[in-house]
Protein backbone atom coordinates (compact mmCIF):
# COMPACT_ATOMS: atom_id res chain seq x y z
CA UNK A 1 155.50 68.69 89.55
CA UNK A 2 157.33 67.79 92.73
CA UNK A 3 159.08 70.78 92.53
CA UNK A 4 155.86 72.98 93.41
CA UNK A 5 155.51 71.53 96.78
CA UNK A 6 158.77 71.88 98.04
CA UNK A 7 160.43 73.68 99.46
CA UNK A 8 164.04 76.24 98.06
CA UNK A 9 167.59 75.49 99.70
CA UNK A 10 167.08 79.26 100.50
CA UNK A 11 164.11 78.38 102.47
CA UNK A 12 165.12 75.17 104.08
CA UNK A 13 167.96 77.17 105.19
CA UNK A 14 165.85 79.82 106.73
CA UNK A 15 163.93 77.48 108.10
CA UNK A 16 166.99 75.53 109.69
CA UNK A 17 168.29 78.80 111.38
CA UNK A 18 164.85 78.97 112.95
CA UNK A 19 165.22 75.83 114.72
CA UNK A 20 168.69 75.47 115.75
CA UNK A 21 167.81 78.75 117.14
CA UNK A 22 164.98 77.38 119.00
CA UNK A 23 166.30 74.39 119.99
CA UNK A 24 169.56 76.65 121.71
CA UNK A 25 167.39 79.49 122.62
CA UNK A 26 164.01 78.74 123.42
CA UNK A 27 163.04 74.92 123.93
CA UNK A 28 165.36 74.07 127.15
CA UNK A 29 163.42 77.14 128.97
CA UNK A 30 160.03 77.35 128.07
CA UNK A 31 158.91 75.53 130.64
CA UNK A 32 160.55 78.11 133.23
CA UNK A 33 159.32 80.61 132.00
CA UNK A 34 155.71 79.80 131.67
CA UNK A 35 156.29 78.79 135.47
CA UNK A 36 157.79 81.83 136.50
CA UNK A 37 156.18 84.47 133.81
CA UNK A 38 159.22 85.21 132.52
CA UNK A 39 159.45 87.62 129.50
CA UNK A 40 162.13 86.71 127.54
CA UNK A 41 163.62 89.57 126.10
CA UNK A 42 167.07 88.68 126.06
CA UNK A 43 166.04 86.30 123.39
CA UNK A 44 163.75 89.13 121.74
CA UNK A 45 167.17 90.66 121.04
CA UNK A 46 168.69 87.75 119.72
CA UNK A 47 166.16 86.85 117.62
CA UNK A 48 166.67 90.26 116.32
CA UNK A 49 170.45 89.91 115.41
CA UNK A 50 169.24 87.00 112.70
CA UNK A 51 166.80 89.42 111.37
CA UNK A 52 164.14 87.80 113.03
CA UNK A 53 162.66 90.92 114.36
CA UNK A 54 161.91 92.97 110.86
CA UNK A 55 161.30 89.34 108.64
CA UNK A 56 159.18 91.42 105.98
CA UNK A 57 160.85 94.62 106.63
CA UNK A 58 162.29 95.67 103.60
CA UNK A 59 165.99 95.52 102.70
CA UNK A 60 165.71 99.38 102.17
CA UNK A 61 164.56 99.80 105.72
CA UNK A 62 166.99 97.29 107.31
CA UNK A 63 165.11 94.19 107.41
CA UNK A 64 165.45 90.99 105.51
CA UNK A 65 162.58 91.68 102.92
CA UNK A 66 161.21 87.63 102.85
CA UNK A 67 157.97 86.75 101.83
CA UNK A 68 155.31 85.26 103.81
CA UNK A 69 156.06 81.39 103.38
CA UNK A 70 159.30 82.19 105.03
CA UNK A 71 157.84 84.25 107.98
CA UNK A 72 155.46 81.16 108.21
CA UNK A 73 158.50 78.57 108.94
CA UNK A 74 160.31 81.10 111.34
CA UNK A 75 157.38 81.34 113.17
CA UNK A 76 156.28 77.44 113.15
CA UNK A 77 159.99 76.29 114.27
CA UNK A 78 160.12 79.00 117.33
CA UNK A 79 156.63 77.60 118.24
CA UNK A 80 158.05 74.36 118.61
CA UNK A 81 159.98 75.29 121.73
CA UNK A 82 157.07 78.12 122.99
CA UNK A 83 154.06 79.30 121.03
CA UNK A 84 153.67 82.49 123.47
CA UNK A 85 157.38 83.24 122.17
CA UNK A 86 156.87 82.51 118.68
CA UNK A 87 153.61 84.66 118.47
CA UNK A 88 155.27 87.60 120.09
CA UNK A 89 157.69 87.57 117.48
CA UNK A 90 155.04 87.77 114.80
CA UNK A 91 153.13 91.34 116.69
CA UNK A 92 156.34 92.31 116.58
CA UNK A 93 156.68 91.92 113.22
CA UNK A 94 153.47 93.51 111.99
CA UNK A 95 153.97 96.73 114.21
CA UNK A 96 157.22 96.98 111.97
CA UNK A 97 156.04 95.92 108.82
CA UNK A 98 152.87 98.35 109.37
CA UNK A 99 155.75 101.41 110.05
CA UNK A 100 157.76 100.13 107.13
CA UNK A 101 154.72 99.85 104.36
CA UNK A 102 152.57 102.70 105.28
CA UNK A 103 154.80 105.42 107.61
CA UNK A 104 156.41 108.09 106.01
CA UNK A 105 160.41 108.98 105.63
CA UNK A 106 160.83 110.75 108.59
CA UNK A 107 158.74 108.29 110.60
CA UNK A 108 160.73 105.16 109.10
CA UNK A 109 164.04 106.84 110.17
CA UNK A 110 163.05 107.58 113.39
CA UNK A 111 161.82 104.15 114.66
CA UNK A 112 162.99 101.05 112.52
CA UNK A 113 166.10 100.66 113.42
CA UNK A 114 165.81 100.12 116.74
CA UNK A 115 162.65 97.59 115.73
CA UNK A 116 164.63 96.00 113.09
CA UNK A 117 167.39 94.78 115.95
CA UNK A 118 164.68 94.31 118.51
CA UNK A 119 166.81 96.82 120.41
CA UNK A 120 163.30 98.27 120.67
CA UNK A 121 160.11 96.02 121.00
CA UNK A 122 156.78 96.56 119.57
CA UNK A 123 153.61 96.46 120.84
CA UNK A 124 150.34 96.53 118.28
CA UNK A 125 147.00 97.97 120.35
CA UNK A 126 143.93 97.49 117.98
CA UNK A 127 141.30 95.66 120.70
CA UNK A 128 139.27 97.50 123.62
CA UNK A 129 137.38 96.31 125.95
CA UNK A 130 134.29 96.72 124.14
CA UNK A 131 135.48 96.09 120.42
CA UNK A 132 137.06 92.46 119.28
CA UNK A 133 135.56 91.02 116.64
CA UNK A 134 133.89 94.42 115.76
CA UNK A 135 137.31 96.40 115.52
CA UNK A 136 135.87 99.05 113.50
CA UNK A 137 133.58 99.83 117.22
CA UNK A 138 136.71 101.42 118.87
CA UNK A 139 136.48 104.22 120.65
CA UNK A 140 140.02 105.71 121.96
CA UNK A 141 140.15 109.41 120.81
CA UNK A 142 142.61 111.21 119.33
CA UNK A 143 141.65 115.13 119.55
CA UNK A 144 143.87 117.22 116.99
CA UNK A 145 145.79 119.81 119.09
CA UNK A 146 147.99 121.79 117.57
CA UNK A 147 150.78 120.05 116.26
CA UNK A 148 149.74 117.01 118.68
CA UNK A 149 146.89 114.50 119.08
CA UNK A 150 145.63 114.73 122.35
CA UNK A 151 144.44 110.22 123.22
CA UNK A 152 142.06 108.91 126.15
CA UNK A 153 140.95 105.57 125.87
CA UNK A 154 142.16 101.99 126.89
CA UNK A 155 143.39 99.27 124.71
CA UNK A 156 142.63 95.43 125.87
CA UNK A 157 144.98 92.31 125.48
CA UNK A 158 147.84 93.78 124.61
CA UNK A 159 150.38 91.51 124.22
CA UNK A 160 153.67 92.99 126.10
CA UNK A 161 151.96 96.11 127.99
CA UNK A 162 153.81 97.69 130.35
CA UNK A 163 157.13 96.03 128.83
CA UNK A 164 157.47 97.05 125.19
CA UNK A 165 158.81 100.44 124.21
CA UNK A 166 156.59 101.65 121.50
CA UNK A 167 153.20 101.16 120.60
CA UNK A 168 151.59 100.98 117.67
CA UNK A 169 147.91 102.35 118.31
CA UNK A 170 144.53 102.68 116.23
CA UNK A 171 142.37 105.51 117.20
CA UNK A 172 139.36 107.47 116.39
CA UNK A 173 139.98 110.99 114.70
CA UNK A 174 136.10 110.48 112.85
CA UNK A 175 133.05 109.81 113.32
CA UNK A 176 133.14 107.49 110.29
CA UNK A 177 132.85 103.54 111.65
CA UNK A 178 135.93 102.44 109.94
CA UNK A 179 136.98 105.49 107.76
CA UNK A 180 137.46 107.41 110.87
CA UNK A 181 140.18 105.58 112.39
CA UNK A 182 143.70 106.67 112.39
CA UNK A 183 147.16 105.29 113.37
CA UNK A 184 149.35 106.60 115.75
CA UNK A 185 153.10 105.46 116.87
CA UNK A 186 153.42 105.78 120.99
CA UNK A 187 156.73 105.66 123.08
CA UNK A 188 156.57 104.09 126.46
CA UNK A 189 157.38 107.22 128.56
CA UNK A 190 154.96 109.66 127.12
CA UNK A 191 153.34 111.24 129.64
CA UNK A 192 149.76 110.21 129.86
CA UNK A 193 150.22 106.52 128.93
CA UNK A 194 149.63 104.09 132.03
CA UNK A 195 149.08 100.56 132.09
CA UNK A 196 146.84 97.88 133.80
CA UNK A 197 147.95 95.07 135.85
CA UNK A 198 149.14 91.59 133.71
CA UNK A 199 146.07 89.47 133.60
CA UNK A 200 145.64 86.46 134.85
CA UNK A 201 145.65 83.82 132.08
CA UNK A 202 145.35 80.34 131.26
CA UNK A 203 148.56 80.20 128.80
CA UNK A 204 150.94 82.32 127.07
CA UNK A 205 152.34 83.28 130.35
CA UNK A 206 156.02 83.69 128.83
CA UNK A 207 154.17 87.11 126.92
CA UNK A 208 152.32 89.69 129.53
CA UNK A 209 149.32 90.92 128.38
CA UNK A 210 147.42 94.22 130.11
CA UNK A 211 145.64 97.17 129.10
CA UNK A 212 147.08 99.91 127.64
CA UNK A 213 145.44 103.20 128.80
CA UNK A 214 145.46 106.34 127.41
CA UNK A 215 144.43 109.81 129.39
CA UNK A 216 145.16 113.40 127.87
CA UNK A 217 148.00 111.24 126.09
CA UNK A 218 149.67 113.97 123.68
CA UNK A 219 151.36 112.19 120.49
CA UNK A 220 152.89 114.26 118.16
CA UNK A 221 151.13 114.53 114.71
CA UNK A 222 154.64 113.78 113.42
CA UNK A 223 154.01 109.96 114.88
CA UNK A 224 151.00 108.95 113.15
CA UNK A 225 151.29 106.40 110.16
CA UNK A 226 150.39 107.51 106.80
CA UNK A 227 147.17 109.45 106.62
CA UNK A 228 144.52 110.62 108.87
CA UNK A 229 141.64 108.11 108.71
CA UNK A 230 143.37 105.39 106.76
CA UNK A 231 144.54 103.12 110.04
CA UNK A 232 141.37 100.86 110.05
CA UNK A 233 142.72 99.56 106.42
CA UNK A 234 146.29 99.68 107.83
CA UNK A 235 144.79 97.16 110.52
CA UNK A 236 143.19 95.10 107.95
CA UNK A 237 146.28 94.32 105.82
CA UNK A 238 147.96 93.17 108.68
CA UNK A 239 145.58 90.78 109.77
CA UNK A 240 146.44 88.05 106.85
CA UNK A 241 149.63 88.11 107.62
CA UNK A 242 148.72 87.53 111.56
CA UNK A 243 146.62 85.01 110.49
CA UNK A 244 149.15 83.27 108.73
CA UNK A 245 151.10 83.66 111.63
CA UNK A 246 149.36 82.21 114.82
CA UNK A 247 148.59 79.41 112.30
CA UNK A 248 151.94 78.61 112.06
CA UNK A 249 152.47 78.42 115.56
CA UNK A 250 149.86 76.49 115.95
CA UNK A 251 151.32 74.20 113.83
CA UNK A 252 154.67 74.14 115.20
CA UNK A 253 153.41 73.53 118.74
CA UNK A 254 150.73 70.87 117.56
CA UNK A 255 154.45 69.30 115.77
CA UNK A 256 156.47 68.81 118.92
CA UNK A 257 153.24 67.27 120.60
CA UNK A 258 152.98 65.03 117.99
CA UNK A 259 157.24 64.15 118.13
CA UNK A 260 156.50 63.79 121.93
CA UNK A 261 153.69 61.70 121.44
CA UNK A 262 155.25 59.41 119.36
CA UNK A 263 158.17 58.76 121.35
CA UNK A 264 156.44 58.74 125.17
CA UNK A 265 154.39 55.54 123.60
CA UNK A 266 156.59 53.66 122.12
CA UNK A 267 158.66 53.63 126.00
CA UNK A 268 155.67 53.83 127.65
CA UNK A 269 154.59 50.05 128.62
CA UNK A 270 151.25 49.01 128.89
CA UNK A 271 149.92 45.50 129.30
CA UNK A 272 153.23 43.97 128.57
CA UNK A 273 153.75 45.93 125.38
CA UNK A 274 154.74 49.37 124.60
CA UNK A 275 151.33 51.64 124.44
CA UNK A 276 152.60 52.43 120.37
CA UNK A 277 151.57 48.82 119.63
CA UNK A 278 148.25 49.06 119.66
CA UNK A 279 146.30 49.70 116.87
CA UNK A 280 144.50 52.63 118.42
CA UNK A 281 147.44 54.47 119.21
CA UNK A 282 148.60 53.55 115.48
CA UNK A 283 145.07 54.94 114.35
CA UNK A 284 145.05 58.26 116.58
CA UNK A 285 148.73 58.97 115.61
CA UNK A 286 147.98 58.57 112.01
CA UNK A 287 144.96 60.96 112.09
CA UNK A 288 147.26 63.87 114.27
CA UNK A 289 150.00 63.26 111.30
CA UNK A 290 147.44 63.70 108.53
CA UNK A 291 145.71 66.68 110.55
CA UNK A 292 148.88 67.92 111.00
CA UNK A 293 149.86 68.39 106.95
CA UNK A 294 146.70 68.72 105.82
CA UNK A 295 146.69 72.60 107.45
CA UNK A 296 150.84 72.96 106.76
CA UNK A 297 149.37 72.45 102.82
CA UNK A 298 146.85 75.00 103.20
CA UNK A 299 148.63 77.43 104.92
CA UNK A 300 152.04 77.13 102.95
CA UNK A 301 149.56 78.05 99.99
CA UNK A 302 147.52 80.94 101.59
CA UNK A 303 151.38 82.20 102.47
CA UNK A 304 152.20 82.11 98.86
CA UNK A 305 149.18 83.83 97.68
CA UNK A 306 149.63 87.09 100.31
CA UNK A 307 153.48 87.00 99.06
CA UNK A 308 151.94 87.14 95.78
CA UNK A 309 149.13 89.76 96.27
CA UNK A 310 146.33 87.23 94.91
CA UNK A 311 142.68 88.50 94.68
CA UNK A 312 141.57 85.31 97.20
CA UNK A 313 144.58 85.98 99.68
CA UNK A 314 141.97 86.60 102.68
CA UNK A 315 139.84 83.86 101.85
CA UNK A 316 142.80 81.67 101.93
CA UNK A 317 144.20 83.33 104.73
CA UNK A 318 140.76 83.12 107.56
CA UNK A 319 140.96 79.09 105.80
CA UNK A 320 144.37 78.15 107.04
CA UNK A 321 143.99 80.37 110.05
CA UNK A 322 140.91 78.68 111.04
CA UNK A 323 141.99 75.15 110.14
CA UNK A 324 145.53 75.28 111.59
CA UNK A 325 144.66 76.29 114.68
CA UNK A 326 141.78 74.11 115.27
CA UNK A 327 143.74 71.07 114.14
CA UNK A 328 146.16 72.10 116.45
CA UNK A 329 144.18 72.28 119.94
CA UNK A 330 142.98 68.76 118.66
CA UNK A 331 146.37 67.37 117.78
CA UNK A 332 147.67 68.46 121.04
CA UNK A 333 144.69 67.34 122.71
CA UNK A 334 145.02 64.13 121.95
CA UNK A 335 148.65 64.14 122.44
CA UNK A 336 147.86 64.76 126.22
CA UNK A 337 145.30 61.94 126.10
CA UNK A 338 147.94 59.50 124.63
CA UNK A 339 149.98 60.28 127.53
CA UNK A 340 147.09 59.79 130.18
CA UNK A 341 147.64 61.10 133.37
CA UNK A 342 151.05 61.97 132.77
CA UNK A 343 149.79 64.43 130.24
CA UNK A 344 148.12 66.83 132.92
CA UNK A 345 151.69 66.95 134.89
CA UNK A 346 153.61 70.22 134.58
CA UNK A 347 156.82 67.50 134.45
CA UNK A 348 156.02 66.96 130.36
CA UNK A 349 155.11 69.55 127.98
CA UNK A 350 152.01 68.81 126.81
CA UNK A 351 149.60 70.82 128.98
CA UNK A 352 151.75 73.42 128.53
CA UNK A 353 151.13 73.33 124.73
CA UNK A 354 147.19 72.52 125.42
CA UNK A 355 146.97 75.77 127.52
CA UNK A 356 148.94 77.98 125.10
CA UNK A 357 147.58 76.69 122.02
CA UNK A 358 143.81 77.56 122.78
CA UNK A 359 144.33 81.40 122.91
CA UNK A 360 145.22 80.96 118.95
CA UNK A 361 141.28 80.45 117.86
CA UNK A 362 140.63 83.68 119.15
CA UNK A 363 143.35 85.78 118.37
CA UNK A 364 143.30 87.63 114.95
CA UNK A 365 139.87 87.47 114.71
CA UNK A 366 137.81 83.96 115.83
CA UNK A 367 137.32 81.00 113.94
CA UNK A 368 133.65 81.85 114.08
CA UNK A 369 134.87 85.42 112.29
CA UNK A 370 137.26 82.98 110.21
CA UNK A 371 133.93 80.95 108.62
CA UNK A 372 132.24 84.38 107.88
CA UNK A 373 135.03 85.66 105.98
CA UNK A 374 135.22 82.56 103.83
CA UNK A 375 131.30 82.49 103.54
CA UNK A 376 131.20 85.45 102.55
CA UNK A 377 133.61 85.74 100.20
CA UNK A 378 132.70 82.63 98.40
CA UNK A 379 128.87 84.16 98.19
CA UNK A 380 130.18 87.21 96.66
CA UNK A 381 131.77 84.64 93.32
């Protein structure tokens, strides 16, 4: 039975690329570049020459073709150095996977190679300003003219806005809520797509985020992905894997708090005894571990069952999402409390993890939109 829950040398191997990579690449300067808002895309390209930009890209279009488990522990070992990182990786990923599974020859030829290497990097635009949880609200345009669309709208939170080079963009060609969305593939020069300032945020400062904003925008026809009005489903396939995702980093961060954590109180001296021999510490580390694998578990499993196409994948998927990244802000939060006032110094990383790991219960779709997902779906039985 053992052999359910474990993991293949293929994937242990996988997974030990993932952090030796990290631990060269991204760990020793996270830190500067949360201080500084550094994008680091040097390291996007990289990450790109291990196949880490196209993971479930298939081998036919360049990429590496893995499943979702093993997107899962690429994603939770980068996070362990920099969630902001790690979750730009997966967007990435999805704007390529979305071109790969649904875009036609000529569209497939014409952008994923460059996404495969990360020569190119990929922005995905789904949220405005007045549509979040109800993505199906959007209202960009895309006016059929001629052989072009013809966009005007804005896009909100965009991770990498003004940086990336294309962007992969749902629009409204119908009047139909969701049927009447449509999606489009945008490079960075064409003329009529501007960008807002970088927002001012409480984490993920290593990955910009602006508006992306659309007026008389003209996109060729030959650019949009599969068929007119099928993008809002295009959007929804995504999403498990995304969910997956920023669950995994979530994970991965709430992991190196919990290795920190350990280690700061058994040097740390309280009382005339390190701080790790008192039974509360014992007690509060024991409930981060057990936290901690409870959601790896559940989210290894919801993996597996998108890999395998299973009828409860998005169930499974809003679960781990929701408990993975709740766990994590907890885990983390009490990593910071275990290191008391040292925890709220930029000189350890633990805020930095407390700030960046917050974002994660928002982002592809709430944990409030997580627990109506599940309800729902287990009402429908």
């Amino acid at each position: 039975m053992i052999d359910q829950f474990s993991l293949t040398a293929d994937q242990l191997a996988i997974q030990d690329m993932a952090r030796k990579f990290t631990a060269d690449r991204i760990t020793p300067f996270a830190a500067q570049w949360d201080e500084e808002h550094h994008y680091p895309v040097d390291v996007w390209k990289a990450a790109g020459e291990l196949g880490f930009g196209a993971i479930y890209v298939s081998e036919e279009s360049g990429g590496i073709g893995l499943g979702r488990l093993e997107a899962a522990l690429i994603m939770e070992a980068m996070a362990y150095g920099c969630p902001a990182t790690s979750a730009y990786i997966s967007i990435h990923n999805m704007a390529a996977w979305m071109i790969d599974t649904f875009g036609g020859a000529d569209l497939k030829e014409r952008y994923l190679p460059e996404l495969v290497s990360m020569e190119k990097i990929a922005s995905y635009c789904l949220t405005e300003p007045g549509s979040g949880s109800d993505a199906a609200a959007l209202k960009t345009t895309a006016r059929l003219d001629g052989d072009h669309y013809v966009l005007n709208g804005t896009k909100q939170f965009i991770s990498g806005s003004g940086y990336n080079d294309v962007y992969v963009v749902m629009v409204r060609t119908g009047d139909h809520k969701s049927k009447g969305i449509t999606c489009l593939v945008v490079d960075k020069d064409t003329p009529g797509l501007s960008f807002g300032a970088p927002e001012k945020k409480l984490g993920w400062n290593a990955s910009p985020t602006a508006q992306v904003i659309f007026e008389d925008c003209r996109v060729p026809v030959a650019n949009r992905v599969g068929a007119e009005g099928d993008g809002f489903r295009f959007a929804m396939a995504g999403l498990d894997g995304g969910r997956l995702n920023i669950g995994a980093c979530s994970l991965g961060g709430a992991q190196r708090c919990l290795d920190e954590a350990i280690a700061y109180t058994k040097d740390r001296q309280q009382f005339g005894q390190p701080v790790a021999d008192f039974q509360n510490t014992q007690f509060m580390l024991a409930d981060m571990a057990t936290d901690l694998e409870a959601a790896r578990a559940l989210l290894y499993l919801a993996a597996c069952k998108v890999s395998a196409n299973a009828p409860d994948k998005s169930r499974f998927s809003a679960m781990a999402k929701r408990l993975a990244t709740d766990n994590g802000s907890r885990i983390v939060n009490d990593a910071l409390q275990l290191f008391g006032g040292y925890g709220y110094l930029k000189d350890y990383p633990i805020e930095r993890f407390w700030r960046d790991l917050r974002v994660h219960s928002i982002l592809e779709g709430t944990n409030q939109v997580m627990r109506m997902i599940v309800g729902r779906d287990l009402l429908r039985q």
